[in-house]
Every structure is written in structure tokens, then in C-alpha cells.
PDB file of N, CA and C in Angstrom:
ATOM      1  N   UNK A   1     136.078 131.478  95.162  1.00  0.00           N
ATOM      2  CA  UNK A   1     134.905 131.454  96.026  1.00  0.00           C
ATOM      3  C   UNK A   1     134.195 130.111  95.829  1.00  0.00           C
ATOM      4  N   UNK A   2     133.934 129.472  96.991  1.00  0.00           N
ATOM      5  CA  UNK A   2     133.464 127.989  96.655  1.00  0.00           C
ATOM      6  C   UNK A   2     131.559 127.870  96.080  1.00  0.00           C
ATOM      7  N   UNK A   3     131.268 127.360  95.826  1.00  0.00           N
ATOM      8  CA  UNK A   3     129.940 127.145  94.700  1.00  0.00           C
ATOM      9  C   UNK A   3     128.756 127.088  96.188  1.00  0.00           C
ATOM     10  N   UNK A   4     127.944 126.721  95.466  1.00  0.00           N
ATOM     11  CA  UNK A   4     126.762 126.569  96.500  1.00  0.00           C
ATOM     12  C   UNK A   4     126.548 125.489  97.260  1.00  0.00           C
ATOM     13  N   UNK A   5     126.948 124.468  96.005  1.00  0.00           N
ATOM     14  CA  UNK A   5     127.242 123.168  97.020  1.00  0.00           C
ATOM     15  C   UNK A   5     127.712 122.715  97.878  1.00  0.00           C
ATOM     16  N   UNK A   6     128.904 123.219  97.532  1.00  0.00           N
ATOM     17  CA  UNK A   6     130.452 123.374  98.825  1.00  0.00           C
ATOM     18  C   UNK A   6     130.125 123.617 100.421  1.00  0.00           C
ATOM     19  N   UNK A   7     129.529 124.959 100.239  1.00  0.00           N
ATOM     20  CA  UNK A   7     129.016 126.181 101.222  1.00  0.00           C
ATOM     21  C   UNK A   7     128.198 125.461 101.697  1.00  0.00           C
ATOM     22  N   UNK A   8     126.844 124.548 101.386  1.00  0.00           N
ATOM     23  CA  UNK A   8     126.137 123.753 101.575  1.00  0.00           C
ATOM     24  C   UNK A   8     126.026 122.083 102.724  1.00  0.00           C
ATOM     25  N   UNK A   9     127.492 121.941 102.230  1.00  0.00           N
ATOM     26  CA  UNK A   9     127.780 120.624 102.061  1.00  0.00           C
ATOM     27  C   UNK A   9     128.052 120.010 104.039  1.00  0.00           C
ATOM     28  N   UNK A  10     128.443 121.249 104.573  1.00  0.00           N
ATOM     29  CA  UNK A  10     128.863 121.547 106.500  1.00  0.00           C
ATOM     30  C   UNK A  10     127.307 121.979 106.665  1.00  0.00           C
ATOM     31  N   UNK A  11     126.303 122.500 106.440  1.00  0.00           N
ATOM     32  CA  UNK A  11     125.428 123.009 107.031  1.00  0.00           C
ATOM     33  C   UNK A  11     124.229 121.423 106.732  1.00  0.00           C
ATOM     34  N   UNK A  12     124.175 121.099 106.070  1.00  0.00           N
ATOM     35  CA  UNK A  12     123.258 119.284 105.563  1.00  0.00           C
ATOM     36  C   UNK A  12     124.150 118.836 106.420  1.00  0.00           C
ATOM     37  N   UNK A  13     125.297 118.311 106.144  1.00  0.00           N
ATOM     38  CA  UNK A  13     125.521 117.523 107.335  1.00  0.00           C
ATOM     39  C   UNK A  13     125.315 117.289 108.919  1.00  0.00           C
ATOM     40  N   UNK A  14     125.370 119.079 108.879  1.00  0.00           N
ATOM     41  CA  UNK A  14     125.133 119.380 110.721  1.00  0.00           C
ATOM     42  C   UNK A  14     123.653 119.314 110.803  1.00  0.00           C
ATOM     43  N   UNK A  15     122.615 119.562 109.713  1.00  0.00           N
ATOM     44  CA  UNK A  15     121.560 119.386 110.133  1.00  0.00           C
ATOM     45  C   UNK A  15     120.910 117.594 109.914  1.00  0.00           C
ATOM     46  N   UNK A  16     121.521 116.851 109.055  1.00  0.00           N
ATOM     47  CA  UNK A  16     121.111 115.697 109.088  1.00  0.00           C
ATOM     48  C   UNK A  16     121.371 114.786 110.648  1.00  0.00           C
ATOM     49  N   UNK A  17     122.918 115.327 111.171  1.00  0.00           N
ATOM     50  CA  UNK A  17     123.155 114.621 112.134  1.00  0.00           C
ATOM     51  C   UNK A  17     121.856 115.442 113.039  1.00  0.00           C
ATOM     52  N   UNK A  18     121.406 116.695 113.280  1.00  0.00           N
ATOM     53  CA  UNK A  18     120.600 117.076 114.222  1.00  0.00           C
ATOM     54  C   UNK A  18     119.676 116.467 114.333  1.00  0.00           C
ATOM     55  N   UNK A  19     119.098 116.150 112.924  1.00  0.00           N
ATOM     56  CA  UNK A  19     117.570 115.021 112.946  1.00  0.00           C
ATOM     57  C   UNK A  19     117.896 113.732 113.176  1.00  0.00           C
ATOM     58  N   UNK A  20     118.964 113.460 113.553  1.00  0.00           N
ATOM     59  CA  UNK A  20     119.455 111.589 113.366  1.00  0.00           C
ATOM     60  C   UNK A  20     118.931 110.925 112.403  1.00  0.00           C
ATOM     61  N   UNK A  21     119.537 111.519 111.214  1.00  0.00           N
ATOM     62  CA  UNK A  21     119.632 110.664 109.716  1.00  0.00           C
ATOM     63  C   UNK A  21     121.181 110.908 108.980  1.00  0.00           C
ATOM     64  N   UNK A  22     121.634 111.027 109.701  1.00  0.00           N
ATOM     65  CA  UNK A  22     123.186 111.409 108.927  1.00  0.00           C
ATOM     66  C   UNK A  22     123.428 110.719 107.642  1.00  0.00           C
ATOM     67  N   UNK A  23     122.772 108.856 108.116  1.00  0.00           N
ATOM     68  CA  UNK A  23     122.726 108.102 106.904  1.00  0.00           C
ATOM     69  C   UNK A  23     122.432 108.272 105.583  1.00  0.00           C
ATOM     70  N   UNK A  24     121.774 109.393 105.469  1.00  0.00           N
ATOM     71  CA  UNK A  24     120.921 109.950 104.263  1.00  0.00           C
ATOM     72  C   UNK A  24     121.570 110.204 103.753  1.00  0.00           C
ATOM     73  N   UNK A  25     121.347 110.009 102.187  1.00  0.00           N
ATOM     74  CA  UNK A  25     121.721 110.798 101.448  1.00  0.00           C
ATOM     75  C   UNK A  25     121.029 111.736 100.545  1.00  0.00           C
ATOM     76  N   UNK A  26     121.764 112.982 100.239  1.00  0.00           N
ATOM     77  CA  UNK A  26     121.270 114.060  99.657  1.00  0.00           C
ATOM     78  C   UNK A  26     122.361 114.425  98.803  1.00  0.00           C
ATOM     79  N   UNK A  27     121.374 114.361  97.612  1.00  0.00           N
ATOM     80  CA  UNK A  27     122.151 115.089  96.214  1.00  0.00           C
ATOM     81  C   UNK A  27     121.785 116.260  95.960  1.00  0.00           C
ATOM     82  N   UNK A  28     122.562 116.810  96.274  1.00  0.00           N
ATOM     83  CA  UNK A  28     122.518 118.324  96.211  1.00  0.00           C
ATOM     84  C   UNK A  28     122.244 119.135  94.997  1.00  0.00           C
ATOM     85  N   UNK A  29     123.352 118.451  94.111  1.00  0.00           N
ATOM     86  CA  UNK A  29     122.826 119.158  92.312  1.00  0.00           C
ATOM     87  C   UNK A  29     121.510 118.972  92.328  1.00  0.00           C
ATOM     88  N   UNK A  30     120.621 118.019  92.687  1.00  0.00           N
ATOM     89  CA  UNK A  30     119.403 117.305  92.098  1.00  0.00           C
ATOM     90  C   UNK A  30     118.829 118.317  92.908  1.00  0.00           C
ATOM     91  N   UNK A  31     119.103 118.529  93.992  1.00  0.00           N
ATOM     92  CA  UNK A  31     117.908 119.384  94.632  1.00  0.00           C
ATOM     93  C   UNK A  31     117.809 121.143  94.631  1.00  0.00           C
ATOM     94  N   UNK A  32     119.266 121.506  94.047  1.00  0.00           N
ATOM     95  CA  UNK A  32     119.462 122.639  93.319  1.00  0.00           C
ATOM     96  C   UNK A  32     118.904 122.536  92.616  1.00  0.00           C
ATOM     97  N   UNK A  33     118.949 122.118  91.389  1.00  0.00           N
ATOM     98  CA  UNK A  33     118.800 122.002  89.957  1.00  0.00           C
ATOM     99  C   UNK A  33     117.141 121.914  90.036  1.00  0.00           C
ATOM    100  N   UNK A  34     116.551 121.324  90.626  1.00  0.00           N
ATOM    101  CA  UNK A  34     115.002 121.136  91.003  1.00  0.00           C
ATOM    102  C   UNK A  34     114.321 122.536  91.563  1.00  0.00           C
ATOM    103  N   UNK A  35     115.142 123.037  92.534  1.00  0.00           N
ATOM    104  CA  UNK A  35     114.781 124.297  93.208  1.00  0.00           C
ATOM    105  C   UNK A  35     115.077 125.413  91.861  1.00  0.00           C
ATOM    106  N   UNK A  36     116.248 125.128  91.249  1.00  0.00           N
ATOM    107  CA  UNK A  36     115.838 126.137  89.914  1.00  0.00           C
ATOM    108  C   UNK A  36     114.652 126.011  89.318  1.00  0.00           C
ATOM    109  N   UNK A  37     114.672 124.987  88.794  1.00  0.00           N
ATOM    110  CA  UNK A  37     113.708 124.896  87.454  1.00  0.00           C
ATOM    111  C   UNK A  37     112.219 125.565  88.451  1.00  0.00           C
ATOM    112  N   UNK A  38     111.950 125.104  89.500  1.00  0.00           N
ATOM    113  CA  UNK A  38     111.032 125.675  89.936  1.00  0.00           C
ATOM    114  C   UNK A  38     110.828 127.194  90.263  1.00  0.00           C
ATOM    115  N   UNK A  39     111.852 127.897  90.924  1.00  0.00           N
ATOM    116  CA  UNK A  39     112.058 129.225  91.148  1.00  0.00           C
ATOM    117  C   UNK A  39     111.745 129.702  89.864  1.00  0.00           C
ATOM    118  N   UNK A  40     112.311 129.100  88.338  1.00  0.00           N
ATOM    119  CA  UNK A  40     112.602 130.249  87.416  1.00  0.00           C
ATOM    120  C   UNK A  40     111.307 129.517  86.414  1.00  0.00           C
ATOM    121  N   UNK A  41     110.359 128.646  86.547  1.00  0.00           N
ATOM    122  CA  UNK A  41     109.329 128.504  86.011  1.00  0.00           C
ATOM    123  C   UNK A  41     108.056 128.536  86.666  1.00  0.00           C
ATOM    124  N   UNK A  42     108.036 128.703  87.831  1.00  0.00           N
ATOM    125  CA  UNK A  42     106.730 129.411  88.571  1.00  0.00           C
ATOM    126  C   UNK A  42     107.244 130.410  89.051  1.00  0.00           C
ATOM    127  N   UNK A  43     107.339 130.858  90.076  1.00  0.00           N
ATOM    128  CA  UNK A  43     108.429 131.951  91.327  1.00  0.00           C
ATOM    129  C   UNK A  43     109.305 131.569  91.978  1.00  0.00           C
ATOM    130  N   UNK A  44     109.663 132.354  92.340  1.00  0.00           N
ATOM    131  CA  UNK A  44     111.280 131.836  93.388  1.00  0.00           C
ATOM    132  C   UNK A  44     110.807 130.905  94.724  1.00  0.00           C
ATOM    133  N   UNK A  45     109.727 131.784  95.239  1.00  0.00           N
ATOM    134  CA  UNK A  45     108.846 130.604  96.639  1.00  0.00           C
ATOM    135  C   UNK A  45     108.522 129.408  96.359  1.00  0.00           C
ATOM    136  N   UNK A  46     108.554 128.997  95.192  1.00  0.00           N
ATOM    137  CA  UNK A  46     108.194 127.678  94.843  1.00  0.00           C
ATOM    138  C   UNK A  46     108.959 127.126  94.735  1.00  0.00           C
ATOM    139  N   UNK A  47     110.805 127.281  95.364  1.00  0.00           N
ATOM    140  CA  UNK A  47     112.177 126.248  94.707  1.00  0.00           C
ATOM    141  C   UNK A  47     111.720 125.772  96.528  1.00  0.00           C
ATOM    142  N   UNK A  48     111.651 126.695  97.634  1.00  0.00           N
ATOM    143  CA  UNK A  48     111.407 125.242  98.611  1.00  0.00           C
ATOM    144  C   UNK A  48     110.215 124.831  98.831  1.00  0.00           C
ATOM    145  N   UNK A  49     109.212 125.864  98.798  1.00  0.00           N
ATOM    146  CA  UNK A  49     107.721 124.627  98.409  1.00  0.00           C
ATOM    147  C   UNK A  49     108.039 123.122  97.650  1.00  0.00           C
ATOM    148  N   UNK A  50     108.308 123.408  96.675  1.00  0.00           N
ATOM    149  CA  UNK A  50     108.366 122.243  95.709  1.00  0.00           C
ATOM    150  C   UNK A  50     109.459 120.771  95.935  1.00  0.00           C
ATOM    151  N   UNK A  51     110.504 121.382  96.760  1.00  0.00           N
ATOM    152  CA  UNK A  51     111.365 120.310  97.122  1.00  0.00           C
ATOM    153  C   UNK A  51     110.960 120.046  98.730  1.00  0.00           C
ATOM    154  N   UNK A  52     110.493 120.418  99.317  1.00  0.00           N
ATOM    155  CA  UNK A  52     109.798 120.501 100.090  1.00  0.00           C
ATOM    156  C   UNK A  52     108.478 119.195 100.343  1.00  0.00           C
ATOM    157  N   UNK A  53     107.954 119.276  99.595  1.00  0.00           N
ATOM    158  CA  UNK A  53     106.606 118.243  98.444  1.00  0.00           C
ATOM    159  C   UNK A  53     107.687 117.072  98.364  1.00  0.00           C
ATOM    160  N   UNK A  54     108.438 117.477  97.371  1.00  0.00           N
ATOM    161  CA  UNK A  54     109.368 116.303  96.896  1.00  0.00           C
ATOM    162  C   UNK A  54     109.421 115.449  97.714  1.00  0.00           C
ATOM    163  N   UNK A  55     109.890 115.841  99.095  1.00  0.00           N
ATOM    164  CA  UNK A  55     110.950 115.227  99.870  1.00  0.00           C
ATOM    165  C   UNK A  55     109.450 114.407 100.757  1.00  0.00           C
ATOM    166  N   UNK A  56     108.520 115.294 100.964  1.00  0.00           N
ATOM    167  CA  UNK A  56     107.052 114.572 101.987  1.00  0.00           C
ATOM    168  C   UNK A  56     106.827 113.521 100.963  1.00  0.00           C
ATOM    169  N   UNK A  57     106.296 113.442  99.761  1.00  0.00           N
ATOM    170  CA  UNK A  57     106.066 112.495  98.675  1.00  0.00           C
ATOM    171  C   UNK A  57     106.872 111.361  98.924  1.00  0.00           C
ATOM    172  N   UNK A  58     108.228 111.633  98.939  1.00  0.00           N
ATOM    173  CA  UNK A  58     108.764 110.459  98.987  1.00  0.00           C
ATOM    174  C   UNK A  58     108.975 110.202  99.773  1.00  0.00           C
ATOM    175  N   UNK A  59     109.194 110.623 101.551  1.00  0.00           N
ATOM    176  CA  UNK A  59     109.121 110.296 102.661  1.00  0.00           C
ATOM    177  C   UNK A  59     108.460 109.047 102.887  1.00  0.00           C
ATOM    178  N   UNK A  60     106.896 109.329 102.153  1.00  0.00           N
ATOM    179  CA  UNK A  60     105.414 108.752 102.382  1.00  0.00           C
ATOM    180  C   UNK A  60     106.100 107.517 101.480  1.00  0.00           C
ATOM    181  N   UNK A  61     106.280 107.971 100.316  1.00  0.00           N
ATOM    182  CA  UNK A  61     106.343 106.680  99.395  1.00  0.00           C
ATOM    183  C   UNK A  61     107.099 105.221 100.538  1.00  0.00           C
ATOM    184  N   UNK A  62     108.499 105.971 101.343  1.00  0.00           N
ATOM    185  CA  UNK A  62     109.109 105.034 101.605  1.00  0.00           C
ATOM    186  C   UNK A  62     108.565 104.458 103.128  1.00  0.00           C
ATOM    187  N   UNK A  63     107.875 105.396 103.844  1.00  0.00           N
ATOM    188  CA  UNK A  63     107.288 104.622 104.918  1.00  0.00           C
ATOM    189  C   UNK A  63     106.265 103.522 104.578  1.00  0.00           C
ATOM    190  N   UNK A  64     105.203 103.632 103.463  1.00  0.00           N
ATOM    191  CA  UNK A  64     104.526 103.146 103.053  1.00  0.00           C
ATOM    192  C   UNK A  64     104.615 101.721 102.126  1.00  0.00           C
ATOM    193  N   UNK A  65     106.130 101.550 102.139  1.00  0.00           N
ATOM    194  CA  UNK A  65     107.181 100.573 101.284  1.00  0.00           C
ATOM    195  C   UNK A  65     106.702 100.423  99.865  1.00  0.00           C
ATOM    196  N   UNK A  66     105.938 101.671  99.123  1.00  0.00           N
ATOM    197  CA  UNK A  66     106.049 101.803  97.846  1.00  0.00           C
ATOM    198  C   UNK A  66     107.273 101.535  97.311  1.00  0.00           C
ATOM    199  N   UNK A  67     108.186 102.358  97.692  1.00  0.00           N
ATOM    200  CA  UNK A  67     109.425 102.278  97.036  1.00  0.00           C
ATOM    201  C   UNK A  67     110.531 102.226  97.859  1.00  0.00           C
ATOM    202  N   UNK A  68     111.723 102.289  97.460  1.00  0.00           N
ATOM    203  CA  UNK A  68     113.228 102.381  98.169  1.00  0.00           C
ATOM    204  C   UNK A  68     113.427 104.062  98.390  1.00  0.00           C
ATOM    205  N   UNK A  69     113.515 104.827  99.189  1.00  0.00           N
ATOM    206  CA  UNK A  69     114.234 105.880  98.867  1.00  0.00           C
ATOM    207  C   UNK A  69     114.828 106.817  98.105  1.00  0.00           C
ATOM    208  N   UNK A  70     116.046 105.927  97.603  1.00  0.00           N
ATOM    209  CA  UNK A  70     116.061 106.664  96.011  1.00  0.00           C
ATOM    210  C   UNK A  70     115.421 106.951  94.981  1.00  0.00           C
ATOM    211  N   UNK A  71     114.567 105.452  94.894  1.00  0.00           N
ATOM    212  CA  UNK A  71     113.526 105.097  93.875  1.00  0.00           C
ATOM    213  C   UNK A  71     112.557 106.827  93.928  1.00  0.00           C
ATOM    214  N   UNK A  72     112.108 106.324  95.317  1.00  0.00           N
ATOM    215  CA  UNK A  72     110.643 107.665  96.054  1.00  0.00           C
ATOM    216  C   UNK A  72     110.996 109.370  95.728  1.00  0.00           C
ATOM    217  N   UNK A  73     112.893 109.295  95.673  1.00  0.00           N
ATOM    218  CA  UNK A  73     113.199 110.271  95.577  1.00  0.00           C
ATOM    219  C   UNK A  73     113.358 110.779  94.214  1.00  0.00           C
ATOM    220  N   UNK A  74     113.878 109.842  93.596  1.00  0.00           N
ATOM    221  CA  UNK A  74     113.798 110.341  91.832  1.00  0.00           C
ATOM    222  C   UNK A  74     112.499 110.321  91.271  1.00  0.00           C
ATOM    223  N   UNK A  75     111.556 109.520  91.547  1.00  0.00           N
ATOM    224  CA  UNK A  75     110.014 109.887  90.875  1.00  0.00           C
ATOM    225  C   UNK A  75     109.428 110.610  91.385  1.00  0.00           C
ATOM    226  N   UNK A  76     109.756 111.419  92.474  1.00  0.00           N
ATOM    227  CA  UNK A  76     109.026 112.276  92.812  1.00  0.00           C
ATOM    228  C   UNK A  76     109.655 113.597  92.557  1.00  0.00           C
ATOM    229  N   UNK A  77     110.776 113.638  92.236  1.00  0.00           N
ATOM    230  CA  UNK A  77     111.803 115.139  91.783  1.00  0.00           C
ATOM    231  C   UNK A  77     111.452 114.972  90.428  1.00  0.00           C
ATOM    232  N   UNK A  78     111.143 113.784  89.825  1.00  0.00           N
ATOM    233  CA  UNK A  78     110.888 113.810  87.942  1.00  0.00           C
ATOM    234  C   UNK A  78     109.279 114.413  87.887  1.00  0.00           C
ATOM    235  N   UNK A  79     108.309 113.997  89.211  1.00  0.00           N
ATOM    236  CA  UNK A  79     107.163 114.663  88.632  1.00  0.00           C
ATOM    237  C   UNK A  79     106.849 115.816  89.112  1.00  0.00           C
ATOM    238  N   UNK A  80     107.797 116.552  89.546  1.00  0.00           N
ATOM    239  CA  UNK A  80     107.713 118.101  89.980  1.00  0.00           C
ATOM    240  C   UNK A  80     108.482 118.682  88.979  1.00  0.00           C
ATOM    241  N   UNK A  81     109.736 118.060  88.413  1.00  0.00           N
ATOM    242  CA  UNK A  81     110.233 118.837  87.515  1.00  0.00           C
ATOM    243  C   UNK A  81     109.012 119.147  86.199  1.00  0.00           C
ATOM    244  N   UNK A  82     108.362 117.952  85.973  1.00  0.00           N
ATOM    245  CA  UNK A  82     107.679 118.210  84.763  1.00  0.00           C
ATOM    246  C   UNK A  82     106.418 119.294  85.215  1.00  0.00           C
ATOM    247  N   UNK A  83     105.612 119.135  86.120  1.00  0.00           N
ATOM    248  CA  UNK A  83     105.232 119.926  86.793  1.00  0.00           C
ATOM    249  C   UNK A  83     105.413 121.426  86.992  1.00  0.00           C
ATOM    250  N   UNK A  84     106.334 121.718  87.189  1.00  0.00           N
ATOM    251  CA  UNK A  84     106.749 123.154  87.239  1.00  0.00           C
ATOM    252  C   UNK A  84     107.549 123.321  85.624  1.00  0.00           C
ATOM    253  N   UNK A  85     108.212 122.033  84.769  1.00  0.00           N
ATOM    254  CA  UNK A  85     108.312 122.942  83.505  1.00  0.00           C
ATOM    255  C   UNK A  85     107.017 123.448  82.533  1.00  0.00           C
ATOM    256  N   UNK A  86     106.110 122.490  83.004  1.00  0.00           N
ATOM    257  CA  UNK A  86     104.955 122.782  82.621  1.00  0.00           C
ATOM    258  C   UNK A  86     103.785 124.053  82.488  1.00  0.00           C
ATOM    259  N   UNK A  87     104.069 124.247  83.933  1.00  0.00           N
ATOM    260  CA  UNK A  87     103.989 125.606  84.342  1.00  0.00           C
ATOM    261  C   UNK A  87     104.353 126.428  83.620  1.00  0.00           C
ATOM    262  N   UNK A  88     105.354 126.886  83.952  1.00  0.00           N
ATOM    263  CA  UNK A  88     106.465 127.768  83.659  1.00  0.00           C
ATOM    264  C   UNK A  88     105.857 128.012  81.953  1.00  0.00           C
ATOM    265  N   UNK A  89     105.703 126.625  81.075  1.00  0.00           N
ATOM    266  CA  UNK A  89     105.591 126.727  79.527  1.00  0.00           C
ATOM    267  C   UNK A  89     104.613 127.156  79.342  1.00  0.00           C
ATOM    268  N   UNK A  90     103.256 126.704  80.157  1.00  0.00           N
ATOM    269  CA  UNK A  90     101.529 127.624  79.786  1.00  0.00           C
ATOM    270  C   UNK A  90     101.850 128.811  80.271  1.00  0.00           C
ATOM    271  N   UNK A  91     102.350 128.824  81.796  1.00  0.00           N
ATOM    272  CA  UNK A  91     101.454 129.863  82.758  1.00  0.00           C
ATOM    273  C   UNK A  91      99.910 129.922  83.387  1.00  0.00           C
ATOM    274  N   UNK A  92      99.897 128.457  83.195  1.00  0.00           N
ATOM    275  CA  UNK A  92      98.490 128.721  83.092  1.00  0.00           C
ATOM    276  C   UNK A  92      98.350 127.282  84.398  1.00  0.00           C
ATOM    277  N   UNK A  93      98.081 127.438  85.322  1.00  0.00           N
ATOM    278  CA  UNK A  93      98.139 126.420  86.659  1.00  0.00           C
ATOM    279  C   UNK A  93      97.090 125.111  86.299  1.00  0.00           C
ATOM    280  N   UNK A  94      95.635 125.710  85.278  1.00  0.00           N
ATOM    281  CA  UNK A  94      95.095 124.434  85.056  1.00  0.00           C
ATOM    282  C   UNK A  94      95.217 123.449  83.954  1.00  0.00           C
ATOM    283  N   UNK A  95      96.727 124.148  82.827  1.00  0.00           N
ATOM    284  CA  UNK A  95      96.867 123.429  82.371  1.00  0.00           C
ATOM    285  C   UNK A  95      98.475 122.521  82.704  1.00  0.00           C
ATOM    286  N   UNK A  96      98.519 122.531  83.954  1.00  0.00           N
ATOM    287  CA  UNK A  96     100.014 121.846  84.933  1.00  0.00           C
ATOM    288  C   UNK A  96      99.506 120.875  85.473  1.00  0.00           C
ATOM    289  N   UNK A  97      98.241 121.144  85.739  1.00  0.00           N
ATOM    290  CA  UNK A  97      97.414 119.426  86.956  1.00  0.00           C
ATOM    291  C   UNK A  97      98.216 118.349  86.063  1.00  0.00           C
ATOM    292  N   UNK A  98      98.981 117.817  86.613  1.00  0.00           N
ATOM    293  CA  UNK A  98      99.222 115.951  85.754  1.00  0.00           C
ATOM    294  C   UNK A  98      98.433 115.392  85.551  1.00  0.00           C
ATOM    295  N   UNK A  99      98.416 114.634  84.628  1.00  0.00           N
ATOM    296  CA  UNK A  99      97.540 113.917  83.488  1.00  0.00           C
ATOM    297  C   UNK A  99      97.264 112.062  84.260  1.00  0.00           C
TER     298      UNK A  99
END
């Protein structure tokens, strides 16, 4: 039975070409692996809230020519991961605000 990624991998493509960005790229582990840590350290509604964020954050970053893309995309998946492990470690939402 093929993994999640696999299964994944025809449905991103058909939807990247739908938005005309095919060019994009999307790492899938990264955005699994992100949607875990979030699902299983706040709630499950929070794996696409949170990549969700990710992806507007760095959208902004790169229209705004803060950064490159990738750049926009890894600092902004690193400060949600800490974010929601944070979470997840109090439970406690006012002690998750970033510092």
C-alpha cells in the first residue's frame, strides 16, 4: 500500500498546475511532519491551520522580498514547529506566544 506521500504526490501536482504554480515546490515530508507535530501537540485542527499560517507567512515574506521562498518557507515551518512543540510541552497557550 503506497505511503501518504505517494497518494499525495498526483493530487499537489493537479492542484499546483490548477493554481498556475506547477513551478513550486513542495516538500511533502516537511509539511507532513509539521502537520504532525502540530495535530499531536495542540489538536488535530491545528496540522492545517498551522501549515496553512506557514505557507501565508511565507507567501508574504516572499512577495515582500524578505526572503527567497525556500528561505520564507523553512523559517517559517521552524517557527511553528517550535510553536506548537511548545504548546504541546506547557499546554498552556500563554506560555507558546514567541519570545
Amino acid at each position: 500500500m503506497p505511503g501518504a506521500e505517494e497518494q499525495l504526490e498526483p493530487f499537489v501536482a493537479e492542484l499546483l498546475a490548477a493554481l498556475e504554480i506547477e513551478d513550486t515546490p513542495v516538500d511533502l515530508g516537511s509539511v507532513l511532519g509539521l502537520a504532525g507535530v502540530a495535530a499531536h501537540s495542540v489538536v488535530r485542527p491545528a496540522a492545517p491551520v498551522t501549515t496553512f499560517i506557514v505557507g501565508y507567512a511565507a507567501g508574504l515574506a516572499v512577495a515582500s522580498g524578505q526572503a527567497s521562498a525556500e528561505t520564507a518557507m523553512r523559517l517559517a515551518s521552524r517557527v511553528a514547529d517550535t510553536v506548537a512543540r511548545r504548546y504541546g510541552a506547557s499546554g498552556n497557550p500563554a506560555e507558546s506566544a514567541p519570545a
